[in-house]
Structure formats: structure tokens, C-alpha cells
Protein backbone atom coordinates (compact mmCIF):
# COMPACT_ATOMS: atom_id res chain seq x y z
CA UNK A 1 3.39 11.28 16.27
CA UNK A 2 3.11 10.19 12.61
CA UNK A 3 4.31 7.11 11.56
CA UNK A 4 5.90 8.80 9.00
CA UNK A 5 7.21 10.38 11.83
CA UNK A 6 8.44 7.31 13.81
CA UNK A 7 9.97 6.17 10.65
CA UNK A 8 12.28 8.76 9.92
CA UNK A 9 13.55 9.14 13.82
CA UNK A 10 14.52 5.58 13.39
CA UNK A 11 16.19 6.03 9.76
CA UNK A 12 17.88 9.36 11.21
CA UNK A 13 19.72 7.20 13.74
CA UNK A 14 20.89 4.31 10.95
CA UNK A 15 24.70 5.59 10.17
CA UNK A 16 26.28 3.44 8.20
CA UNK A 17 30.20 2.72 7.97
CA UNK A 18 31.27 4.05 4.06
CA UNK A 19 31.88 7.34 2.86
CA UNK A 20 30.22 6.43 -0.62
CA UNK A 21 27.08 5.71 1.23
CA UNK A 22 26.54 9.20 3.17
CA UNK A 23 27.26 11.03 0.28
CA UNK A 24 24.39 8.85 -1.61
CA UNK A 25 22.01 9.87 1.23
CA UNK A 26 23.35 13.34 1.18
CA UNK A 27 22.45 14.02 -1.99
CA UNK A 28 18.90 11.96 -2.06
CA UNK A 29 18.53 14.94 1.01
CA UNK A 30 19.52 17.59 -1.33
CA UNK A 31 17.33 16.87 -3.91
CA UNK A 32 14.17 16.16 -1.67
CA UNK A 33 14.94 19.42 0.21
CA UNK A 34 17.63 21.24 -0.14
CA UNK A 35 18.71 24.29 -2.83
CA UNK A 36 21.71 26.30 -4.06
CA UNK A 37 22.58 29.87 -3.26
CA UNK A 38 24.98 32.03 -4.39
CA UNK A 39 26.99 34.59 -1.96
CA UNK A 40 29.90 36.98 -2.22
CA UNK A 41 32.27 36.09 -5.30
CA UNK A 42 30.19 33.33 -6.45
CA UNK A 43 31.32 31.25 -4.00
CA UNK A 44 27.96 28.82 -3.85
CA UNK A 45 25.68 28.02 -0.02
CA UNK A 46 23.13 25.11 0.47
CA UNK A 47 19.90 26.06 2.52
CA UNK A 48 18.14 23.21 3.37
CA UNK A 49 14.95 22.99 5.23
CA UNK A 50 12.95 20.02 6.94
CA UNK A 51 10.07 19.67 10.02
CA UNK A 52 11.86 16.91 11.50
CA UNK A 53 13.99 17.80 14.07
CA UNK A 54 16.33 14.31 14.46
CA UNK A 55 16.54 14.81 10.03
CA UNK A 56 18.03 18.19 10.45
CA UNK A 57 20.31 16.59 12.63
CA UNK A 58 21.12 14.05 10.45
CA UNK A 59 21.57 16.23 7.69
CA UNK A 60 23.75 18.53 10.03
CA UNK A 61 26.09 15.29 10.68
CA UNK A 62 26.47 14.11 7.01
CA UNK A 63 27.20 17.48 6.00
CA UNK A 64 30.05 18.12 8.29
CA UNK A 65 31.62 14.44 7.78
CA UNK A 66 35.03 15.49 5.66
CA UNK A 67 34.28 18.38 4.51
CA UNK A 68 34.97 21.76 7.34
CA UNK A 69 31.91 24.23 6.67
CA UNK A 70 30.57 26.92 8.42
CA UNK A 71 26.71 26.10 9.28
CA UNK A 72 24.37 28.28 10.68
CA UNK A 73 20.53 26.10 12.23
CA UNK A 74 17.11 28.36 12.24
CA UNK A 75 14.28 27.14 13.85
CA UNK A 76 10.70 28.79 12.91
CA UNK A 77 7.49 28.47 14.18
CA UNK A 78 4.74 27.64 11.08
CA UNK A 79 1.88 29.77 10.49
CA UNK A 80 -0.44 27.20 9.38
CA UNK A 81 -3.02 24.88 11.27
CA UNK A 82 -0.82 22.79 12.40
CA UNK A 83 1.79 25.21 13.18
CA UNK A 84 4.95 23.04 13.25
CA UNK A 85 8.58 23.77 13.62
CA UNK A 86 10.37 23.93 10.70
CA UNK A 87 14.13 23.31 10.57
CA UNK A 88 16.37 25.54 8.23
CA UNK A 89 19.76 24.32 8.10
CA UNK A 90 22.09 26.88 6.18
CA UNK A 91 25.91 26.41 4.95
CA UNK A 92 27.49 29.48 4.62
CA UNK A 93 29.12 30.14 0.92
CA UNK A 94 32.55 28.98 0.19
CA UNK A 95 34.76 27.41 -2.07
CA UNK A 96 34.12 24.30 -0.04
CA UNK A 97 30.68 24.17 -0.44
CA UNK A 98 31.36 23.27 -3.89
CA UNK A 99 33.98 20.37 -3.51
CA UNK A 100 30.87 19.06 -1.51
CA UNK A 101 28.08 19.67 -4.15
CA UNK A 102 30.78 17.68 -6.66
CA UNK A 103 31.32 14.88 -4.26
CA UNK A 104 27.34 14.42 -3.66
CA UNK A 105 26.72 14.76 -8.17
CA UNK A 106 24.91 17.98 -8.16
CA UNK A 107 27.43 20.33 -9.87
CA UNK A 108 29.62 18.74 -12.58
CA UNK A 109 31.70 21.62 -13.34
CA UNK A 110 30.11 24.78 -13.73
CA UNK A 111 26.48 23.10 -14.26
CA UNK A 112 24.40 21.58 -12.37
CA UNK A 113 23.38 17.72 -12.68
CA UNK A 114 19.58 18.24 -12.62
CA UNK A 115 18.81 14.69 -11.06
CA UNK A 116 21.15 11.85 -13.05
CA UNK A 117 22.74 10.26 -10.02
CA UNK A 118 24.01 6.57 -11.42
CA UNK A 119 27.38 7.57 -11.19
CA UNK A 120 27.27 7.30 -7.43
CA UNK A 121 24.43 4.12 -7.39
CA UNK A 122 26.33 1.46 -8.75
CA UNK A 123 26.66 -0.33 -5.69
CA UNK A 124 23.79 -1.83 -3.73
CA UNK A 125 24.79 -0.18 0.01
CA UNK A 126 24.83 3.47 -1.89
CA UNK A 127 21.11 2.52 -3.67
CA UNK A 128 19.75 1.73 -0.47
CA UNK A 129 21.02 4.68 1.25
CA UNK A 130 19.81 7.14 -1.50
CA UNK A 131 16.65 5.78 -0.82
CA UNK A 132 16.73 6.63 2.57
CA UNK A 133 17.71 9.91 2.38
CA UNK A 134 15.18 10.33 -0.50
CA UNK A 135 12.39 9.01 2.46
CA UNK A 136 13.78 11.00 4.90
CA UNK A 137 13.83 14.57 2.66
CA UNK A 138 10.37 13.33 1.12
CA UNK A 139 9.01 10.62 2.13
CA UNK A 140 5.50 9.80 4.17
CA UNK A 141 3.91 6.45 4.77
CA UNK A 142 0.28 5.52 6.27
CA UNK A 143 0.19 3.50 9.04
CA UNK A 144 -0.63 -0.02 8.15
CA UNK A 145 -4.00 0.01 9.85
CA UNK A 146 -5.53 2.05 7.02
CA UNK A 147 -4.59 1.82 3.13
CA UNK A 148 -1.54 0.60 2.29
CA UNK A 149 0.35 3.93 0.83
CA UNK A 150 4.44 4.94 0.71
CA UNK A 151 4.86 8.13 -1.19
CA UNK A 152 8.68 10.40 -2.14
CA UNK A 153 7.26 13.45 -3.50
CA UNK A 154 9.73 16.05 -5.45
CA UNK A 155 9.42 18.86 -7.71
CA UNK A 156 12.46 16.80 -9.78
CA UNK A 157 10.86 15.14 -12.73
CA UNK A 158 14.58 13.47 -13.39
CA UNK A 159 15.30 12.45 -9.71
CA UNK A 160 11.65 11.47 -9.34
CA UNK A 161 12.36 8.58 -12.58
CA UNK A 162 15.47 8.07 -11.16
CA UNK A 163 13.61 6.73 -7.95
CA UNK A 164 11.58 4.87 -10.18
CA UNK A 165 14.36 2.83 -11.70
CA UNK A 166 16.03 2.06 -8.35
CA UNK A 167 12.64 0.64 -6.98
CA UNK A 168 12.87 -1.60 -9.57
CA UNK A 169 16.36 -2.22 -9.19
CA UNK A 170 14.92 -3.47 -5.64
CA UNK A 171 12.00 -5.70 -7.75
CA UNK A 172 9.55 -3.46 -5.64
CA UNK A 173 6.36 -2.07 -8.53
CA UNK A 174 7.03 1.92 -8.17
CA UNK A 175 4.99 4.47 -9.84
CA UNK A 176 5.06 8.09 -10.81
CA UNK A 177 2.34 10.54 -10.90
CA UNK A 178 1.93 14.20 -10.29
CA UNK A 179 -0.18 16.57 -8.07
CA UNK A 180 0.20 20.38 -7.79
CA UNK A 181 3.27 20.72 -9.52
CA UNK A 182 5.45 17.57 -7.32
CA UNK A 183 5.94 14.66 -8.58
CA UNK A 184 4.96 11.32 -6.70
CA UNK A 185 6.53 7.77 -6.68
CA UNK A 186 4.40 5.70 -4.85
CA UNK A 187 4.25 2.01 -3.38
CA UNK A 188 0.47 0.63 -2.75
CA UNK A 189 1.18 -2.80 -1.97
CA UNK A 190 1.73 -4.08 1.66
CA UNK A 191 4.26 -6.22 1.02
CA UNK A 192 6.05 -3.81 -1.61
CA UNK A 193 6.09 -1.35 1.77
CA UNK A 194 7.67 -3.93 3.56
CA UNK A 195 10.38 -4.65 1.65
CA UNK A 196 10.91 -1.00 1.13
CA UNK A 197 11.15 -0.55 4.94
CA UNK A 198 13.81 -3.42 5.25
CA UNK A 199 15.73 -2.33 2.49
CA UNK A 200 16.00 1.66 3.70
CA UNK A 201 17.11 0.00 7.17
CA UNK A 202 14.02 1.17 9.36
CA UNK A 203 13.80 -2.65 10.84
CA UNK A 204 11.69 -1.56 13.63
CA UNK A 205 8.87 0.37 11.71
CA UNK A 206 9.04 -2.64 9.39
CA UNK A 207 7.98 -5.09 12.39
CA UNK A 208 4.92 -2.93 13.46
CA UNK A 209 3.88 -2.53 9.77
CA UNK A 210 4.26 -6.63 9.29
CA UNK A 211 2.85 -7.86 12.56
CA UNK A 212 -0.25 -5.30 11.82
CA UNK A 213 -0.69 -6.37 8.00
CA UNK A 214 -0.31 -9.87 8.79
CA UNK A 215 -3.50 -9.69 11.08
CA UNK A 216 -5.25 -7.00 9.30
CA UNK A 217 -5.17 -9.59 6.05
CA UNK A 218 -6.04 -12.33 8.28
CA UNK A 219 -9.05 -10.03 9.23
CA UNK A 220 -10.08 -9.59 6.01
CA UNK A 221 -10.03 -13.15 4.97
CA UNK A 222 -12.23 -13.78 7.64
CA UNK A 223 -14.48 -11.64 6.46
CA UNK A 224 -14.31 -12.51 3.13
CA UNK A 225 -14.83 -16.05 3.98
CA UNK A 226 -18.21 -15.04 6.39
CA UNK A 227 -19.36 -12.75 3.78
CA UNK A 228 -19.19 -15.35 1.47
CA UNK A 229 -20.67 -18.16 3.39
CA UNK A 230 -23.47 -15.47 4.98
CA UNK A 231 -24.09 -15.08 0.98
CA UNK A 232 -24.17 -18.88 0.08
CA UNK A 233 -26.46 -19.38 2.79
CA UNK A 234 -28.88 -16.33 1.99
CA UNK A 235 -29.01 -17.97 -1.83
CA UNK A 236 -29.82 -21.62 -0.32
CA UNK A 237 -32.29 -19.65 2.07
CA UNK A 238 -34.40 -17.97 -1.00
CA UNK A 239 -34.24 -21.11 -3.48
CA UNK A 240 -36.07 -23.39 -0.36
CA UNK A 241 -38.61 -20.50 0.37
CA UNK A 242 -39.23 -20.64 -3.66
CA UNK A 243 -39.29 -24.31 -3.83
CA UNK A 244 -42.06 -24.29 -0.79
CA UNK A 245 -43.95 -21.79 -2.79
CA UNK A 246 -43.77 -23.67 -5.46
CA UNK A 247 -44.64 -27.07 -4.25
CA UNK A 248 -47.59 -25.23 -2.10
CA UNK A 249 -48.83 -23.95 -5.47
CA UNK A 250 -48.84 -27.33 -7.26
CA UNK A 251 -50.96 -28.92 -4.40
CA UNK A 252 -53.30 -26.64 -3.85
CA UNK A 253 -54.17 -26.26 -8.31
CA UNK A 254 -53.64 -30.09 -8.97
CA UNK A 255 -52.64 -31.72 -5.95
CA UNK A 256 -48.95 -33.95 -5.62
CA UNK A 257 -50.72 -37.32 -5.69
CA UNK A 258 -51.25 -36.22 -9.64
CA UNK A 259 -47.15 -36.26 -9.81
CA UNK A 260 -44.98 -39.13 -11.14
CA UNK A 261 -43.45 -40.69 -7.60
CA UNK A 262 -39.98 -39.59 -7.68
CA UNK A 263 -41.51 -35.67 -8.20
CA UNK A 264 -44.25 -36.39 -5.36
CA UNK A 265 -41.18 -37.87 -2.90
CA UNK A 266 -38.88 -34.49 -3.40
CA UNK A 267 -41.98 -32.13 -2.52
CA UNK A 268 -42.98 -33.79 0.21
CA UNK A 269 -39.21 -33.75 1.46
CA UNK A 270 -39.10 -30.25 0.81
CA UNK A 271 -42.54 -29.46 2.31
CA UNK A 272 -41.28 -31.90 5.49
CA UNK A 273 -37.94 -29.83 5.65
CA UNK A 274 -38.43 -26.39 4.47
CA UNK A 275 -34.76 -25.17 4.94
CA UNK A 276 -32.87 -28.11 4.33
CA UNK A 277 -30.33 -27.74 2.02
CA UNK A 278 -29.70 -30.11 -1.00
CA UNK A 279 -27.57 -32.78 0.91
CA UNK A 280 -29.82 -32.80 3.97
CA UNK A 281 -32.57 -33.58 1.72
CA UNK A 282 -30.62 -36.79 0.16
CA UNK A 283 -29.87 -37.30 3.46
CA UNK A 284 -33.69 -37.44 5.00
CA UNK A 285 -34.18 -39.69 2.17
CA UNK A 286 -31.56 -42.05 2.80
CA UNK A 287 -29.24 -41.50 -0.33
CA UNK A 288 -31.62 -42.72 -2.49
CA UNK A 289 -31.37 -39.98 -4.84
CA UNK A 290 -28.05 -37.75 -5.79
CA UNK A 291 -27.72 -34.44 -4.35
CA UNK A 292 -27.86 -33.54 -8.45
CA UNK A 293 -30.65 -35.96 -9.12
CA UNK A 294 -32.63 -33.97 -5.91
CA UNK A 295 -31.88 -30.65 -7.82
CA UNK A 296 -33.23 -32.06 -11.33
CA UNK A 297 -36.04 -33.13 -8.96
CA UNK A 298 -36.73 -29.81 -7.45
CA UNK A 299 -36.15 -27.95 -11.06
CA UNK A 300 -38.93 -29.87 -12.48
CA UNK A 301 -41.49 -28.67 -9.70
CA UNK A 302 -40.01 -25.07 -10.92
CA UNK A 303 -40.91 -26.08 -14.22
CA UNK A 304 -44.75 -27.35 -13.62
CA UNK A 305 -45.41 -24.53 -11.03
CA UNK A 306 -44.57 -21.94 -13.91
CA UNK A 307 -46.75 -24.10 -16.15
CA UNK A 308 -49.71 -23.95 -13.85
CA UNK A 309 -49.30 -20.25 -13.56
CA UNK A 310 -49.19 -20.08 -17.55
CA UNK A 311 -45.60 -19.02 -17.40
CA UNK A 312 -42.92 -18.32 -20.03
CA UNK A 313 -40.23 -21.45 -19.53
């Protein structure tokens, strides 16, 4: 199973206790997957379809909570690869069916409210359950071993910048792109998911996806920090070898008894230990030099060995 997967069993079990909030999820699971038909005398249907079996459920429940509808449920096999069920959830036309499309802000009258839902959002509990419906009609998220990525994907250019706005609402950094015709708000921070999975009520998912992160960033400071030290090392590794060359050269064109003392006493340290770094050399010479007063040292035996070789400086 998906975590996606795992995520929207345990959101399709979260029932909360006001009206006003089911019909905010309702219609979030409308607009991610749901559409209007028309039967005999007008009188308007809702087909809705989904490949989760405990949201059809869900979506069952909320629709027959107040208002008495006729439903019919149609389970198909998929033709493709992965050949999944998929769930088609049908309410039959009738007068009802509107009352309910009014009370979830889809029609408004005679016409349809293509995706401006702040009427019903003004309250935090309905914002967070819109968002859970819209995850649970659209939603997928990775598992937080692997790249950090929520997406709600919709063919609503409205309802997708109206998820935009009420990510925001939340302080979490949403964004909206498209692909093939949907739109996609996306989260592609770790802790932006996080929050996003506390405030959508999937408190479970969100405690696999912390304790996960937490040591998957601890991992990757750790590496970080022995990449960078393998790195430091590697540079303090080449600059002795060069040094040695260097110091090797100078003896062998004019010899280091022809250098001033304090030049002749850093070679031979370096020559003596050849992978030392610059405080172990201070230190084989008893502090009597600065660790920056040994580099000036060793620059200057840079300097003469490119002379000797008839160098540019």
C-alpha cells in the first residue's frame, strides 16, 4: 500500500462533530472528483468516482448525513497496468440533489459556483476539513524516505487558487503549476508536509513522516559533516604533498642550509613530518612559531621553489 494510501484510510475514518464541517469536506470531494448530471425533468445527479475503497465510503456517509437520497455504488475493474478498482458512487436525480449541491456552494441558483468556496471557509474547523476532503479526492504524498513531495491535483483552475490561499491561511508555502491539463498545488518542504498532515487530522501518518524525516535529516548532516571533513582533509593532504615537493626541489637545486633559519626550520619540519597539518607542525616545534606565521613560512618555500623553476609568481 501507498502511503498516499495509508493516509487517506486514516483521514476517511476522522468524522468530525459539525455539520458546517462535512459539508466543507463534501464539497472539497466534489470538486476533486465528483460531476453534475442531469436526468428526467432537469432534476440534477452527482456521479462521483474514486480508487479508494474506505473514500467512497466516506463520501457515501457525508452524502447521506441530512439529506435522504437515493444512491446507487459501482465497482469496476481498471484496464490499465495496474488494474485497480475503481469506485463509482452515483446519486440518483432529484430535487434533493440540489438542496445538497446549494448547501455544499456548487450551484447558487441556477449556476454553478465554478470553485469560489469562502462563503463556507470562514471558520478554521471548515478550512481544515476542506483540505481534507480536497487530499482525500486529490491528493498523493511520497513517503518521507524519498523527496519530500504533497501534491492536490484538479482540473479547477479557481478551486486549485483557492487551495492556494488556504495553505497560506495555514502559513504553509503552497504552489501552483500545471501538467497535462490538471492543475497542481504542491508542498516540497518536510516540515510544510508535516504541518499539513497535523492540520488535515491524519496524526498517525504525521508520526511516521516526522520520526523518518527527523533521522533522515540527521543522516544527511552526517554526511554533510564527513563529506566536508573527508574534503578538508583531502585539501590539507595535497598542500603537504606540494610543500614536500617543494622543499625536495629547493634542496636538491640550492640546498636549505642556503635559507634564512626560520625558512630552513619549517622545511625541515615539513620534510620530518610529511602529513602533519599546520598545528601539528607548531606543535613539533614547540609553539615557537604561529600556526599563521608556519603558513607565511611554508608560502615562502612556494614562492622560491617557483623561482628556481623560473616560474610566473
Amino acid at each position: 500500500m501507498s502511503f498516499s494510501a495509508e493516509v487517506k484510510n486514516e483521514l476517511a475514518r476522522v468524522a468530525g462533530d459539525n455539520q458546517c464541517c462535512h459539508l466543507a469536506e463534501l464539497a472539497a470531494l466534489m470538486r476533486m472528483g465528483g460531476a453534475v448530471s442531469i436526468g428526467g425533468n432537469k432534476n440534477l445527479g452527482i456521479n462521483f468516482t474514486t480508487e479508494n475503497a474506505a473514500v467512497a465510503r466516506k463520501v457515501l456517509a457525508l452524502i447521506k448525513r441530512g439529506f435522504s437520497l437515493k444512491t446507487e455504488v459501482v465497482v469496476t475493474r481498471g484496464r490499465r497496468l495496474k488494474k485497480n478498482n475503481a469506485y463509482h458512487i452515483k446519486v440518483l436525480p432529484s430535487p434533493v440533489v440540489a438542496e445538497l449541491l446549494a448547501a455544499l456552494g456548487i450551484m447558487k441558483g441556477d449556476s454553478i459556483n465554478v470553485g469560489r468556496d469562502s462563503g463556507m471557509l470562514r471558520k478554521a474547523c471548515c478550512r481544515r476539513a476542506y483540505l481534507r476532503g480536497a487530499f482525500l479526492g486529490g491528493g498523493s504524498v511520497n513517503r518521507p524516505e524519498g523527496d519530500y513531495h504533497l501534491e492536490l491535483v484538479t482540473g479547477n483552475l479557481d478551486f486549485a487558487k483557492t487551495l492556494v490561499r488556504l495553505l497560506k491561511s495555514f502559513g504553509l508555502p503552497g504552489r501552483l503549476t500545471d501538467r497535462k491539463g490538471d492543475y497542481i498545488v504542491y508542498l516540497k518542504d518536510g516540515e510544510a508536509i508535516t504541518s499539513f498532515l497535523r492540520i488535515i487530522g491524519a496524526h498517525s501518518a504525521l508520526m511516521e513522516f516526522e520520526n523518518v524525516r527527523v533521522v533522515k535529516d540527521m543522516r544527511n548532516k552526517v554526511n554533510r559533516l564527513v563529506n566536508c571533513e573527508t574534503a578538508n582533509l583531502q585539501k590539507t593532504v595535497n598542500a603537504a604533498l606540494r610543500q614536500v615537493e617543494n622543499i625536495e626541489f629547493i634542496a636538491r637545486t640550492i640546498g636549505l642550509d642556503k635559507l634564512p633559519p626560520s625558512l630552513k626550520e619549517a622545511a625541515e619540519a615539513r620534510l620530518a613530518y610529511r602529513e602533519a597539518t599546520l598545528q601539528e607542525l607548531v606543535d613539533a616545534l614547540d609553539g615557537r612559531v604561529s600556526k599563521s606565521g608556519m603558513n607565511h613560512r611554508l608560502r615562502k618555500l612556494e614562492q622560491i621553489a617557483r623561482e628556481l623553476r623560473g616560474e610566473a609568481p
